[in-house]
PDB file of N, CA and C in Angstrom:
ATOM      1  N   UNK A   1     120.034  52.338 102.521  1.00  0.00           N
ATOM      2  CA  UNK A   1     119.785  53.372 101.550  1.00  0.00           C
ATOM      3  C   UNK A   1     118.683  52.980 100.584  1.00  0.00           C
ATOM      4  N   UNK A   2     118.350  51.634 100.084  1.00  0.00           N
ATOM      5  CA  UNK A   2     117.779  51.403  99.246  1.00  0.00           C
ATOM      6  C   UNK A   2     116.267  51.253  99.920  1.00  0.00           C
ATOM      7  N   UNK A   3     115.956  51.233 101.078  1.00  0.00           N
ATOM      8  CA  UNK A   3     114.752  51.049 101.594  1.00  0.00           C
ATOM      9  C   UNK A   3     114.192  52.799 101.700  1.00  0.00           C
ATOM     10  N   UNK A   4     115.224  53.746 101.608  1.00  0.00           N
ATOM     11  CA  UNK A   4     114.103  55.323 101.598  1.00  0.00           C
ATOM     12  C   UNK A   4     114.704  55.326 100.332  1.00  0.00           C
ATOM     13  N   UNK A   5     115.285  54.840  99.045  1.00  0.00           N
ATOM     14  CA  UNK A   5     115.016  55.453  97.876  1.00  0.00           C
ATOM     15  C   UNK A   5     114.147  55.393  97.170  1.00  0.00           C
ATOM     16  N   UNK A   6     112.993  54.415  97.320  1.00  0.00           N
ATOM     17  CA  UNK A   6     111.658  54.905  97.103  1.00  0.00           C
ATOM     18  C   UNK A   6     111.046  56.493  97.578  1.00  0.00           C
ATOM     19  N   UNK A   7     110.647  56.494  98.462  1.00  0.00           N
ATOM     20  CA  UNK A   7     110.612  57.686  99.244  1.00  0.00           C
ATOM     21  C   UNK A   7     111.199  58.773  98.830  1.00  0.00           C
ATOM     22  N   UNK A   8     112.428  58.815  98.693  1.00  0.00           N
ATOM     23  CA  UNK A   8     113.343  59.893  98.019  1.00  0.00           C
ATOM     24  C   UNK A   8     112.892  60.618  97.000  1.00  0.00           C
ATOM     25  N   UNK A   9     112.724  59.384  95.567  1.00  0.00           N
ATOM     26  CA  UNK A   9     112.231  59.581  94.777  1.00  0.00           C
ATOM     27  C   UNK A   9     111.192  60.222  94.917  1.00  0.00           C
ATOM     28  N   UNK A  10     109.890  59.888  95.430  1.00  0.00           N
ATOM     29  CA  UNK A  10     108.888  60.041  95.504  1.00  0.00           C
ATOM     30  C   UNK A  10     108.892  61.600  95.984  1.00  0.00           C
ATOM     31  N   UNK A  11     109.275  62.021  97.015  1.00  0.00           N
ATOM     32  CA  UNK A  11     109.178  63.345  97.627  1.00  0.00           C
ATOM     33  C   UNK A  11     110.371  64.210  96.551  1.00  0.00           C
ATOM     34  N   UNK A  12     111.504  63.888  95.789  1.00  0.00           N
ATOM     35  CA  UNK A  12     111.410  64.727  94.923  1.00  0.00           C
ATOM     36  C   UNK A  12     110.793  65.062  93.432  1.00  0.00           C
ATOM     37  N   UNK A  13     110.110  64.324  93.308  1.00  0.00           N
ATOM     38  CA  UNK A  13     108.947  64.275  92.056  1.00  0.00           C
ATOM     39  C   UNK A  13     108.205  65.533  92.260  1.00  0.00           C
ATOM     40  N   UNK A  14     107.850  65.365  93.837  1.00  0.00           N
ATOM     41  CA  UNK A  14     106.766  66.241  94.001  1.00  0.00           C
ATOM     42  C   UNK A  14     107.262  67.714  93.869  1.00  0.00           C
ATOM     43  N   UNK A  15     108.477  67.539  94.404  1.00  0.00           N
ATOM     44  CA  UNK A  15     109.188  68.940  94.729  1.00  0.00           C
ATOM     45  C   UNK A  15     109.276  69.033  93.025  1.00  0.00           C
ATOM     46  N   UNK A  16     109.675  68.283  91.973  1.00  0.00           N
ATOM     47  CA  UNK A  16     109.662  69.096  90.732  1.00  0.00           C
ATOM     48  C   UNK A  16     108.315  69.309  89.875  1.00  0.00           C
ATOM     49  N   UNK A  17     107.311  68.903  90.787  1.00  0.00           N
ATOM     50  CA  UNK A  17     106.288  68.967  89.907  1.00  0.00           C
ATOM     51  C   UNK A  17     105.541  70.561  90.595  1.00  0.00           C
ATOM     52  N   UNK A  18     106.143  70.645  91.989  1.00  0.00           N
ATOM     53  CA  UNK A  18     105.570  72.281  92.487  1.00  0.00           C
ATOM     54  C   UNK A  18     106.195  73.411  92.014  1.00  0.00           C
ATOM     55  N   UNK A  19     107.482  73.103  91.272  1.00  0.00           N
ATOM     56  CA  UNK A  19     108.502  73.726  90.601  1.00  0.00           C
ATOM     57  C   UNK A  19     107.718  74.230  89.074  1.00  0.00           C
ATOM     58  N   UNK A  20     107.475  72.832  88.557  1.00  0.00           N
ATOM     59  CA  UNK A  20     107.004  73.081  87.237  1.00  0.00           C
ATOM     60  C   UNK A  20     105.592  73.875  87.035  1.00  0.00           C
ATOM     61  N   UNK A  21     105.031  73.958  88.715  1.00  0.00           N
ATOM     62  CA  UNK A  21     103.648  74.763  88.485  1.00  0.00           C
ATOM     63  C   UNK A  21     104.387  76.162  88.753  1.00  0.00           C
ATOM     64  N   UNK A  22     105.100  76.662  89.567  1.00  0.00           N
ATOM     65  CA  UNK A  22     105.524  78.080  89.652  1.00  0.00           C
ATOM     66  C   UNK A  22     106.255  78.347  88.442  1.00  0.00           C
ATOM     67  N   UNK A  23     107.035  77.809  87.803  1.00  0.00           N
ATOM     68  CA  UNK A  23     107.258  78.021  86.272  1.00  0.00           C
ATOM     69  C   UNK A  23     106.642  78.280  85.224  1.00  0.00           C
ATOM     70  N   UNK A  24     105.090  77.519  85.569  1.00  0.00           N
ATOM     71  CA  UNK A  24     103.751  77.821  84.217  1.00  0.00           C
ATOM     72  C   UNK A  24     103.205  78.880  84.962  1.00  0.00           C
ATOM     73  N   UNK A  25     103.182  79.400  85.944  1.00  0.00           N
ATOM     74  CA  UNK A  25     103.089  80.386  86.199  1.00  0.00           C
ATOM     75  C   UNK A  25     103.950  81.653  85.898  1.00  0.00           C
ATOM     76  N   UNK A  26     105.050  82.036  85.675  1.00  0.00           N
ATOM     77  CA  UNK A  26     105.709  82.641  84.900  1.00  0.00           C
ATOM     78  C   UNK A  26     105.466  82.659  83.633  1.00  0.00           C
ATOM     79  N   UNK A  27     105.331  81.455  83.334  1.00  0.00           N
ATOM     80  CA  UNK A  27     104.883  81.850  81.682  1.00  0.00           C
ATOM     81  C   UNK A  27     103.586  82.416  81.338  1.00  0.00           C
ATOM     82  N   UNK A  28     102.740  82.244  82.254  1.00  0.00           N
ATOM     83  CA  UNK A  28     101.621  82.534  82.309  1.00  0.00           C
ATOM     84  C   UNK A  28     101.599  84.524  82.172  1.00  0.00           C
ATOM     85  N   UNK A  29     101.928  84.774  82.953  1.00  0.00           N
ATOM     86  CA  UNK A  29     102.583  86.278  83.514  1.00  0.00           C
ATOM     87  C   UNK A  29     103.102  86.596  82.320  1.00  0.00           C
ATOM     88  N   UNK A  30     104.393  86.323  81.570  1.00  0.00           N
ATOM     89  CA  UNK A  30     105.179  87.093  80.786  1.00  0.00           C
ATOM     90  C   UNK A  30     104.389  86.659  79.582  1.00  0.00           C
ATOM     91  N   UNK A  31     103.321  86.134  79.383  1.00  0.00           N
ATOM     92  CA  UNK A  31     102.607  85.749  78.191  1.00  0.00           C
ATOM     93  C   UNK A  31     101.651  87.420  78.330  1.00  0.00           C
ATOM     94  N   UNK A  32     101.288  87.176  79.304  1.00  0.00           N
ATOM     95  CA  UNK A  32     100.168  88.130  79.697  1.00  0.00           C
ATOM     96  C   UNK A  32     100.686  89.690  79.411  1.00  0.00           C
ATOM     97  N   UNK A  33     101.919  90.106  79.889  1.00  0.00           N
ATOM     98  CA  UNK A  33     102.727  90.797  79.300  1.00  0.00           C
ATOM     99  C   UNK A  33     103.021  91.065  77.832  1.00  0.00           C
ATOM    100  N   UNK A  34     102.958  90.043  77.393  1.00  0.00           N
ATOM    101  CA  UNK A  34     103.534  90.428  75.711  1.00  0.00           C
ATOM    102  C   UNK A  34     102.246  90.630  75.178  1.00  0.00           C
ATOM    103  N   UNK A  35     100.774  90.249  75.565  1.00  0.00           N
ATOM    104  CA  UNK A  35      99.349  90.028  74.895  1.00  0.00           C
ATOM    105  C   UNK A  35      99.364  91.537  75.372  1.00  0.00           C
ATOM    106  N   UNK A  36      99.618  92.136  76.256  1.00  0.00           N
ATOM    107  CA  UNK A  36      98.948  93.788  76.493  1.00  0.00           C
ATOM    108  C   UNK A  36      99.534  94.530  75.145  1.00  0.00           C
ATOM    109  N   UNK A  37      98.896  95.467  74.964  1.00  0.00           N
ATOM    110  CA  UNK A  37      98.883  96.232  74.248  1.00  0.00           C
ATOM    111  C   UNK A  37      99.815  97.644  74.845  1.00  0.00           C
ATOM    112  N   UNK A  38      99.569  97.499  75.432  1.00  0.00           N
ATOM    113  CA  UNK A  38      99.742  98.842  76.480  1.00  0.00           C
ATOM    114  C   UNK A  38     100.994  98.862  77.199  1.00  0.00           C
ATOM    115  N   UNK A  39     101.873  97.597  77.211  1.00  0.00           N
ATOM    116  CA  UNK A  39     102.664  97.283  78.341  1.00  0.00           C
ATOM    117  C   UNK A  39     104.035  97.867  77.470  1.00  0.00           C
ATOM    118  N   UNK A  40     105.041  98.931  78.033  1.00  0.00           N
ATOM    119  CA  UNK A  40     106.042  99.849  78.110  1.00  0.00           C
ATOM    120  C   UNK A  40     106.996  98.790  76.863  1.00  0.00           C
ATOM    121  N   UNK A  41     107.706  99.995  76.253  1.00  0.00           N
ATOM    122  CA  UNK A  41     109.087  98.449  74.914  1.00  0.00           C
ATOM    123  C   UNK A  41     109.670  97.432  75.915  1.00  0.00           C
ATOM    124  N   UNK A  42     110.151  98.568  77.082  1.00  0.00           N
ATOM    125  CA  UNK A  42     111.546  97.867  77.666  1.00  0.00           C
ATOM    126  C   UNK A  42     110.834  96.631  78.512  1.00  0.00           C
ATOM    127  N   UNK A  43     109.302  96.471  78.906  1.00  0.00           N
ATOM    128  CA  UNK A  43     109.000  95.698  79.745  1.00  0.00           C
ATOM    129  C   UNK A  43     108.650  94.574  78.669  1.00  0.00           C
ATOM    130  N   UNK A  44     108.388  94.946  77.425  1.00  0.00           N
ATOM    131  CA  UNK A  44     107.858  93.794  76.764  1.00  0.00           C
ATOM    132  C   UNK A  44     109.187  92.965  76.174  1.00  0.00           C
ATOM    133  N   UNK A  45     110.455  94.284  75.986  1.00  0.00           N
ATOM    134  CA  UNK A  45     111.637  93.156  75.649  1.00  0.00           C
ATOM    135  C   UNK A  45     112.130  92.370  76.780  1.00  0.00           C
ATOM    136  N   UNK A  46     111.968  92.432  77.844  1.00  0.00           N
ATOM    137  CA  UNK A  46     112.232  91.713  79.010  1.00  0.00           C
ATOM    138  C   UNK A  46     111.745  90.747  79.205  1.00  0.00           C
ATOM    139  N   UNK A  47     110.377  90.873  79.204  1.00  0.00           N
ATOM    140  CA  UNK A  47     109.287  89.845  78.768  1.00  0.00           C
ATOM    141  C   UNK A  47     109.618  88.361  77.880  1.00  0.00           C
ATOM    142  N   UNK A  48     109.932  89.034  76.375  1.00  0.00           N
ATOM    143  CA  UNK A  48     110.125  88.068  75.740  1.00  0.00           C
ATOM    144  C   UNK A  48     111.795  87.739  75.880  1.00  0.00           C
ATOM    145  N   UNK A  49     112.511  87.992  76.553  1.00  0.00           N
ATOM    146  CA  UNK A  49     114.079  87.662  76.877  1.00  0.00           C
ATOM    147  C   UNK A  49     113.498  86.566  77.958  1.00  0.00           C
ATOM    148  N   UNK A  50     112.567  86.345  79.288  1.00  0.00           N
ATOM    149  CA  UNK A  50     112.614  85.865  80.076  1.00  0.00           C
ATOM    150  C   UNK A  50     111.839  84.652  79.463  1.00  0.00           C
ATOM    151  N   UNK A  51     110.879  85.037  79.008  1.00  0.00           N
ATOM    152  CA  UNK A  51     110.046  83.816  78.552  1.00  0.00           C
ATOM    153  C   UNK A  51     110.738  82.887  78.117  1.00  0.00           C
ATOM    154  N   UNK A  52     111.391  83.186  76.983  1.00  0.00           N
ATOM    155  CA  UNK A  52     112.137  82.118  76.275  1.00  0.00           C
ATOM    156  C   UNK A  52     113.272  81.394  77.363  1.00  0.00           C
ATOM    157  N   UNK A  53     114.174  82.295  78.349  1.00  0.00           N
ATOM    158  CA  UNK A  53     114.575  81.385  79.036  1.00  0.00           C
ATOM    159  C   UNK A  53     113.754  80.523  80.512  1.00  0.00           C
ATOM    160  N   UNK A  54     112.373  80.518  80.813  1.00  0.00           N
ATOM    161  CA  UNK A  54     111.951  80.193  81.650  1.00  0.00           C
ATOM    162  C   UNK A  54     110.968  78.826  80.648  1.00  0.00           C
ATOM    163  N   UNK A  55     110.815  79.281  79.508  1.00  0.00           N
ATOM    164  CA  UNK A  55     110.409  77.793  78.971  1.00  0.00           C
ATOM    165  C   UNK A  55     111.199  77.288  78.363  1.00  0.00           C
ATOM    166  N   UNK A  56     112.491  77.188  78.191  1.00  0.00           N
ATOM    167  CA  UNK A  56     113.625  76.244  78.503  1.00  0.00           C
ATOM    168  C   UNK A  56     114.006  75.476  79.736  1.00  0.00           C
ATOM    169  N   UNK A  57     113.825  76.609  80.515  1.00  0.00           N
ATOM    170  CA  UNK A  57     113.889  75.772  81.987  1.00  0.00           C
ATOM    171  C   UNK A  57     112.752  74.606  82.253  1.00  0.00           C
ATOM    172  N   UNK A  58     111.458  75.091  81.545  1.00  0.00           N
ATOM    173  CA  UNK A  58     110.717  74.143  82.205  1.00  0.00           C
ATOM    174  C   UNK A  58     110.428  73.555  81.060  1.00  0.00           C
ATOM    175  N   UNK A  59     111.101  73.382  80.061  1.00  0.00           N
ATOM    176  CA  UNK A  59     111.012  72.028  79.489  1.00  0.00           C
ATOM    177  C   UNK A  59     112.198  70.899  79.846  1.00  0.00           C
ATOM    178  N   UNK A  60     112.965  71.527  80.239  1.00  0.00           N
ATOM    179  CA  UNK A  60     114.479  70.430  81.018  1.00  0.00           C
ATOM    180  C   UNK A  60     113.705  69.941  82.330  1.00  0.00           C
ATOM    181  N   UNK A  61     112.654  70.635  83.036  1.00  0.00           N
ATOM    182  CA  UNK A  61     112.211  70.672  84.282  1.00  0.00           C
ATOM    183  C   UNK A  61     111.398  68.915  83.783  1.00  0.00           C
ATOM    184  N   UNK A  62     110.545  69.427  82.911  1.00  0.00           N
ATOM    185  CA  UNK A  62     109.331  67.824  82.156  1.00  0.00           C
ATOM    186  C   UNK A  62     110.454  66.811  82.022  1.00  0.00           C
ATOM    187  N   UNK A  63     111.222  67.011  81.115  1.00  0.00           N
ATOM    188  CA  UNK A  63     111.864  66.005  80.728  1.00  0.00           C
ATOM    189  C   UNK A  63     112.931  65.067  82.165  1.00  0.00           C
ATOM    190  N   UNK A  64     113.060  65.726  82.734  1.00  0.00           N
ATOM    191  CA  UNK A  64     113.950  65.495  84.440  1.00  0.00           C
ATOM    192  C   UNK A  64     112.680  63.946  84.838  1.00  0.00           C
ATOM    193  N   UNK A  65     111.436  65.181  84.610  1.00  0.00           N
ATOM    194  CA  UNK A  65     110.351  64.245  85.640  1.00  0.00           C
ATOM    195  C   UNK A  65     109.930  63.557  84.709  1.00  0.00           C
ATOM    196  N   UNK A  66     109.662  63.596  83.404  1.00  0.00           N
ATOM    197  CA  UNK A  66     109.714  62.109  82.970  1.00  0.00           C
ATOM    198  C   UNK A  66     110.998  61.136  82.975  1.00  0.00           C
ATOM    199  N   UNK A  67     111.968  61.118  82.902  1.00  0.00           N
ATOM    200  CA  UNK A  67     113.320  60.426  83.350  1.00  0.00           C
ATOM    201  C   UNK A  67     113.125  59.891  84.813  1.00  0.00           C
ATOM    202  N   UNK A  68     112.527  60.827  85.455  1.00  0.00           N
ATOM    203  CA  UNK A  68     112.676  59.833  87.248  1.00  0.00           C
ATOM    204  C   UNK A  68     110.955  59.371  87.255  1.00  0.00           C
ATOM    205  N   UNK A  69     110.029  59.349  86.396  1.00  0.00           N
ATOM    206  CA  UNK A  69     109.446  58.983  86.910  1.00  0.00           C
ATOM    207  C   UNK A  69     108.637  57.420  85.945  1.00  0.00           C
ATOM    208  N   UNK A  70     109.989  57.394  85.159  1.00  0.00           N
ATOM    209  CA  UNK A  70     110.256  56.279  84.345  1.00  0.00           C
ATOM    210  C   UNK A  70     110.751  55.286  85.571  1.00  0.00           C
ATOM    211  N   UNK A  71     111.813  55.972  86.027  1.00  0.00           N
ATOM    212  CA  UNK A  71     112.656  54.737  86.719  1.00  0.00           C
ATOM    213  C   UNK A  71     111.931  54.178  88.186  1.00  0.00           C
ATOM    214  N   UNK A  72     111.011  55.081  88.548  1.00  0.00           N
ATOM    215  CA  UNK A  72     109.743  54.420  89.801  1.00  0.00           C
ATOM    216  C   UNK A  72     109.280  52.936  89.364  1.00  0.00           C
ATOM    217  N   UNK A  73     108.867  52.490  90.346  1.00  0.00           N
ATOM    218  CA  UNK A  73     108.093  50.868  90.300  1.00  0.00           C
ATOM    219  C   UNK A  73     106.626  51.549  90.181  1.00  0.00           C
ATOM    220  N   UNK A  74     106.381  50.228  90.429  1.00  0.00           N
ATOM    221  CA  UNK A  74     104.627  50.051  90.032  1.00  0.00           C
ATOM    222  C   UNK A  74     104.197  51.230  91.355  1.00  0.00           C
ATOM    223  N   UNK A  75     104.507  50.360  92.067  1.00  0.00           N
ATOM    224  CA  UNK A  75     103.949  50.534  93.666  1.00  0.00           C
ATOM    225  C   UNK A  75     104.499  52.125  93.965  1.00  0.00           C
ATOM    226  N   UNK A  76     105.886  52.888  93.745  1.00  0.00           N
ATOM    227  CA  UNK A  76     105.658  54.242  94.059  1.00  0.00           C
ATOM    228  C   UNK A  76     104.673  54.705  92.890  1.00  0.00           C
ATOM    229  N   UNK A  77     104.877  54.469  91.533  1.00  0.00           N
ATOM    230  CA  UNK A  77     103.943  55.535  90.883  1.00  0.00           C
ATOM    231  C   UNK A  77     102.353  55.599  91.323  1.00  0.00           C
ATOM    232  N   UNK A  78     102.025  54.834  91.966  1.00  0.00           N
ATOM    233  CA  UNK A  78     100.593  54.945  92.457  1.00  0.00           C
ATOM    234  C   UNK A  78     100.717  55.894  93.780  1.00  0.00           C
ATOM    235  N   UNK A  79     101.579  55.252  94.274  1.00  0.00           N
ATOM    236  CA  UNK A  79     101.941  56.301  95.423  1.00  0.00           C
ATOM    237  C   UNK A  79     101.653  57.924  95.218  1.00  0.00           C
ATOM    238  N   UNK A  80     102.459  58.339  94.399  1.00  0.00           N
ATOM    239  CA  UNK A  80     102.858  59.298  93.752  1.00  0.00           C
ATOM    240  C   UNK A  80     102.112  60.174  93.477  1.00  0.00           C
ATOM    241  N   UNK A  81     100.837  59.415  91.859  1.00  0.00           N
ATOM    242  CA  UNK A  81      99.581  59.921  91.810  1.00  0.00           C
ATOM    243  C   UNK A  81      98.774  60.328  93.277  1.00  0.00           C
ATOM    244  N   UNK A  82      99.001  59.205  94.083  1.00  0.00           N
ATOM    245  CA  UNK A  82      97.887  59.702  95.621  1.00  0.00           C
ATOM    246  C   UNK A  82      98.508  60.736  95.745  1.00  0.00           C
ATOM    247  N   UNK A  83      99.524  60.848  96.514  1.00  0.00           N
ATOM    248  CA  UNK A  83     100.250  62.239  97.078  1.00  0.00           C
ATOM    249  C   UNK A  83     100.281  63.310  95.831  1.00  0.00           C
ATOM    250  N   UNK A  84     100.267  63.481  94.495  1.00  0.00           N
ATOM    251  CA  UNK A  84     100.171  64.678  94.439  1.00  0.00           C
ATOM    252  C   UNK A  84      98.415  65.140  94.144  1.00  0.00           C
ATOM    253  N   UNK A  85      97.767  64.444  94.265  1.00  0.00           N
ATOM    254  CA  UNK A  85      96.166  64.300  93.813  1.00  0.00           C
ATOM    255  C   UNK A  85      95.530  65.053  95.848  1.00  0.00           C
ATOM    256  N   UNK A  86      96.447  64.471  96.508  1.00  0.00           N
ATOM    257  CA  UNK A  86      95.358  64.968  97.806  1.00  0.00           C
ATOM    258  C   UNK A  86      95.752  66.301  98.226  1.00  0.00           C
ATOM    259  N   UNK A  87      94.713  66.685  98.730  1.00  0.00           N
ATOM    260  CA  UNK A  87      94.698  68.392  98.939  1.00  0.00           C
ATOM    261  C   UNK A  87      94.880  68.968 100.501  1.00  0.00           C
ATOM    262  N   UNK A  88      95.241  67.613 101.193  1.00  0.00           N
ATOM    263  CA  UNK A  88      95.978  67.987 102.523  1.00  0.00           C
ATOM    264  C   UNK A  88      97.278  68.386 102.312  1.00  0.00           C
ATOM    265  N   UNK A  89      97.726  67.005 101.316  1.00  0.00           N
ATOM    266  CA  UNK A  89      99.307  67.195 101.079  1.00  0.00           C
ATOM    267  C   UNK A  89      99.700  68.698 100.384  1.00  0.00           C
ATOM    268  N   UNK A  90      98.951  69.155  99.616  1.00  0.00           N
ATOM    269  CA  UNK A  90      99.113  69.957  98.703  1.00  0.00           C
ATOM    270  C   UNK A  90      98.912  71.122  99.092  1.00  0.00           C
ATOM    271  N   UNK A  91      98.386  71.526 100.922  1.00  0.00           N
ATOM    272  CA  UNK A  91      98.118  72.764 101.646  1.00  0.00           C
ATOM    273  C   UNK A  91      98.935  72.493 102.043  1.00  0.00           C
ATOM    274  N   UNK A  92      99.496  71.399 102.791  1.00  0.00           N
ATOM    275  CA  UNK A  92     100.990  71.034 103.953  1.00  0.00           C
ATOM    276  C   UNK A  92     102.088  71.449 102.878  1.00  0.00           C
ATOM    277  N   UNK A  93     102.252  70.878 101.538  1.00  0.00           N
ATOM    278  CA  UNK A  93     103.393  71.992 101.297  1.00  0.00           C
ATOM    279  C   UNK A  93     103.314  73.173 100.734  1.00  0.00           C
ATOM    280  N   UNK A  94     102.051  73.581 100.583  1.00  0.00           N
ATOM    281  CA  UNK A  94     102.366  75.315 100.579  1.00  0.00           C
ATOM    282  C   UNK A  94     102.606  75.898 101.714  1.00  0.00           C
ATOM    283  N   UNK A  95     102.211  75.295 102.891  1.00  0.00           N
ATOM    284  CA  UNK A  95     102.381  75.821 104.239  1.00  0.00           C
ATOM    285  C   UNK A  95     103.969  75.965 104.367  1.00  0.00           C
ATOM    286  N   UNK A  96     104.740  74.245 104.317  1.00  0.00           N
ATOM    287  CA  UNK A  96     106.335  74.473 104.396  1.00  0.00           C
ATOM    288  C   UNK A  96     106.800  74.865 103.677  1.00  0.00           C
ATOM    289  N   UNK A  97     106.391  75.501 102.180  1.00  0.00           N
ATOM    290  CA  UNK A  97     107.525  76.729 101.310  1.00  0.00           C
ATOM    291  C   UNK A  97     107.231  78.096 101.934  1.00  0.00           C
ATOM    292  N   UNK A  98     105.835  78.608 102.615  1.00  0.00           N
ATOM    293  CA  UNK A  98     106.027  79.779 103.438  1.00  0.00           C
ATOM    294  C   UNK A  98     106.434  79.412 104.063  1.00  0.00           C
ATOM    295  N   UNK A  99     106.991  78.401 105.012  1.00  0.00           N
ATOM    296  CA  UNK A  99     107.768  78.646 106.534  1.00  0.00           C
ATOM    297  C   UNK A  99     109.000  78.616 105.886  1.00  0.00           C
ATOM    298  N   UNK A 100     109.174  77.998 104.958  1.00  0.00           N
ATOM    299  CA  UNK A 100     110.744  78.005 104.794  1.00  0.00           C
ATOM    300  C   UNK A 100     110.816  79.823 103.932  1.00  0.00           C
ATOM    301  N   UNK A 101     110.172  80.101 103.176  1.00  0.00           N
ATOM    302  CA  UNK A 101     110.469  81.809 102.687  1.00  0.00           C
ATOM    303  C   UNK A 101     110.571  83.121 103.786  1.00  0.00           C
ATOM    304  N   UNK A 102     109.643  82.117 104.569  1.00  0.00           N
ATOM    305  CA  UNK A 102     109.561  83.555 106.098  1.00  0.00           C
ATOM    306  C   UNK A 102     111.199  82.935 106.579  1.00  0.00           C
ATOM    307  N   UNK A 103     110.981  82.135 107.006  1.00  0.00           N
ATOM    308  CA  UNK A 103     112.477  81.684 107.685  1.00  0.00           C
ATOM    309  C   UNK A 103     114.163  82.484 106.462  1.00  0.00           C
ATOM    310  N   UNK A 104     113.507  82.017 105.646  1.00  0.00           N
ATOM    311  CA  UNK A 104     114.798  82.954 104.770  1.00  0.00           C
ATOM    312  C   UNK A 104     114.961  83.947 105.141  1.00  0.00           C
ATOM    313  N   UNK A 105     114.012  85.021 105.018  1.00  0.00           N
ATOM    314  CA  UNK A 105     113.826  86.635 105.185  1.00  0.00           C
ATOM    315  C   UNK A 105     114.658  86.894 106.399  1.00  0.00           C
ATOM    316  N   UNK A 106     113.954  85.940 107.328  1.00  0.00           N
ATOM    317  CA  UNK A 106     114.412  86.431 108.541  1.00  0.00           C
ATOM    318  C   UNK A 106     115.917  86.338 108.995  1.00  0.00           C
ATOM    319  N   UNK A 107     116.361  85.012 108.346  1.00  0.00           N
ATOM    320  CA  UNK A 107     117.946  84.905 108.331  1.00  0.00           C
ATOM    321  C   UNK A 107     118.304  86.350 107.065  1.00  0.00           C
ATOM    322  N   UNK A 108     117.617  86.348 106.191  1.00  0.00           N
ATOM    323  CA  UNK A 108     118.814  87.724 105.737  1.00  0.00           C
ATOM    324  C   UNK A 108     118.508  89.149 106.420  1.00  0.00           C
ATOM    325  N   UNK A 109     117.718  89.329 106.979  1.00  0.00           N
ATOM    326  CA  UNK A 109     117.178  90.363 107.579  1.00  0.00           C
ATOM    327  C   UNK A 109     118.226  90.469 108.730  1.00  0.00           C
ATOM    328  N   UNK A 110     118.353  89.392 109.963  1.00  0.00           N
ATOM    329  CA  UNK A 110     118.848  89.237 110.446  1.00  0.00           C
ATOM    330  C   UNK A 110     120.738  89.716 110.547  1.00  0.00           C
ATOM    331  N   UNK A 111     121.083  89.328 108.995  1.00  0.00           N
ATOM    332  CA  UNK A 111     122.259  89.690 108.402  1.00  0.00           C
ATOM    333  C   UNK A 111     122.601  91.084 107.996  1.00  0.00           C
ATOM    334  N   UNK A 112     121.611  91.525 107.474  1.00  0.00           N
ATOM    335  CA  UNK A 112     121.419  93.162 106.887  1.00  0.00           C
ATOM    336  C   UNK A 112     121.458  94.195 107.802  1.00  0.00           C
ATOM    337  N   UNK A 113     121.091  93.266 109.838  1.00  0.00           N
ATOM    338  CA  UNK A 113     121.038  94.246 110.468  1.00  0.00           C
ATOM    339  C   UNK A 113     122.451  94.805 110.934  1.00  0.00           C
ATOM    340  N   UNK A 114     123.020  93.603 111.155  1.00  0.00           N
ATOM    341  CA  UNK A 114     124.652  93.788 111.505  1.00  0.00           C
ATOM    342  C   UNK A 114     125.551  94.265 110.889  1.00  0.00           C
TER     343      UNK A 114
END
């Protein structure tokens, strides 16, 4: 066990650091929302109801990944930096969160038909 908990670590860092970008992306969005002028009451109180709980989430999200990425050695955190810095790795997993979202669909689709 202790020879892939490097590894472990390492591949879920990444997974919370692709987390914490689709999260600043939400905030990004419901920011953009509350800056319109134009945008409907009920969408802007929604807006600011979600915001506030999605940057809670992703401040528990930072604080997670600074906690695990305290407890890494020398040798994964360099690791780490490589893998999330290269832009093969970083198309290969946008590729496997669409295969895994198509693959969802299709299992509930699948379910919805029966």
């Amino acid at each position: 066990q202790s020879k892939k908990a490097g590894k472990d670590a390492v591949n879920e860092l990444i997974r919370l650091h692709e987390t914490q970008n689709d999260l600043k992306k939400c905030v990004k969005e419901y920011d953009a929302i509350i800056a319109d002028v134009d945008s409907p009451p009920d969408e802007y109180a929604d807006a600011r109801t979600e915001l506030e709980s999605v940057r809670g989430k992703l401040e528990e999200l930072r604080t997670r990944i600074r906690r695990k990425q305290a407890v890494l050695g020398v040798g994964d955190r360099t690791r780490l930096t490589n893998l999330i810095n290269n832009p093969f790795l970083a198309l290969w997993m946008q590729t496997l969160a669409l295969k895994q979202r198509l693959r969802d669909r299709l299992r509930f689709r699948k379910f919805e038909l029966d």
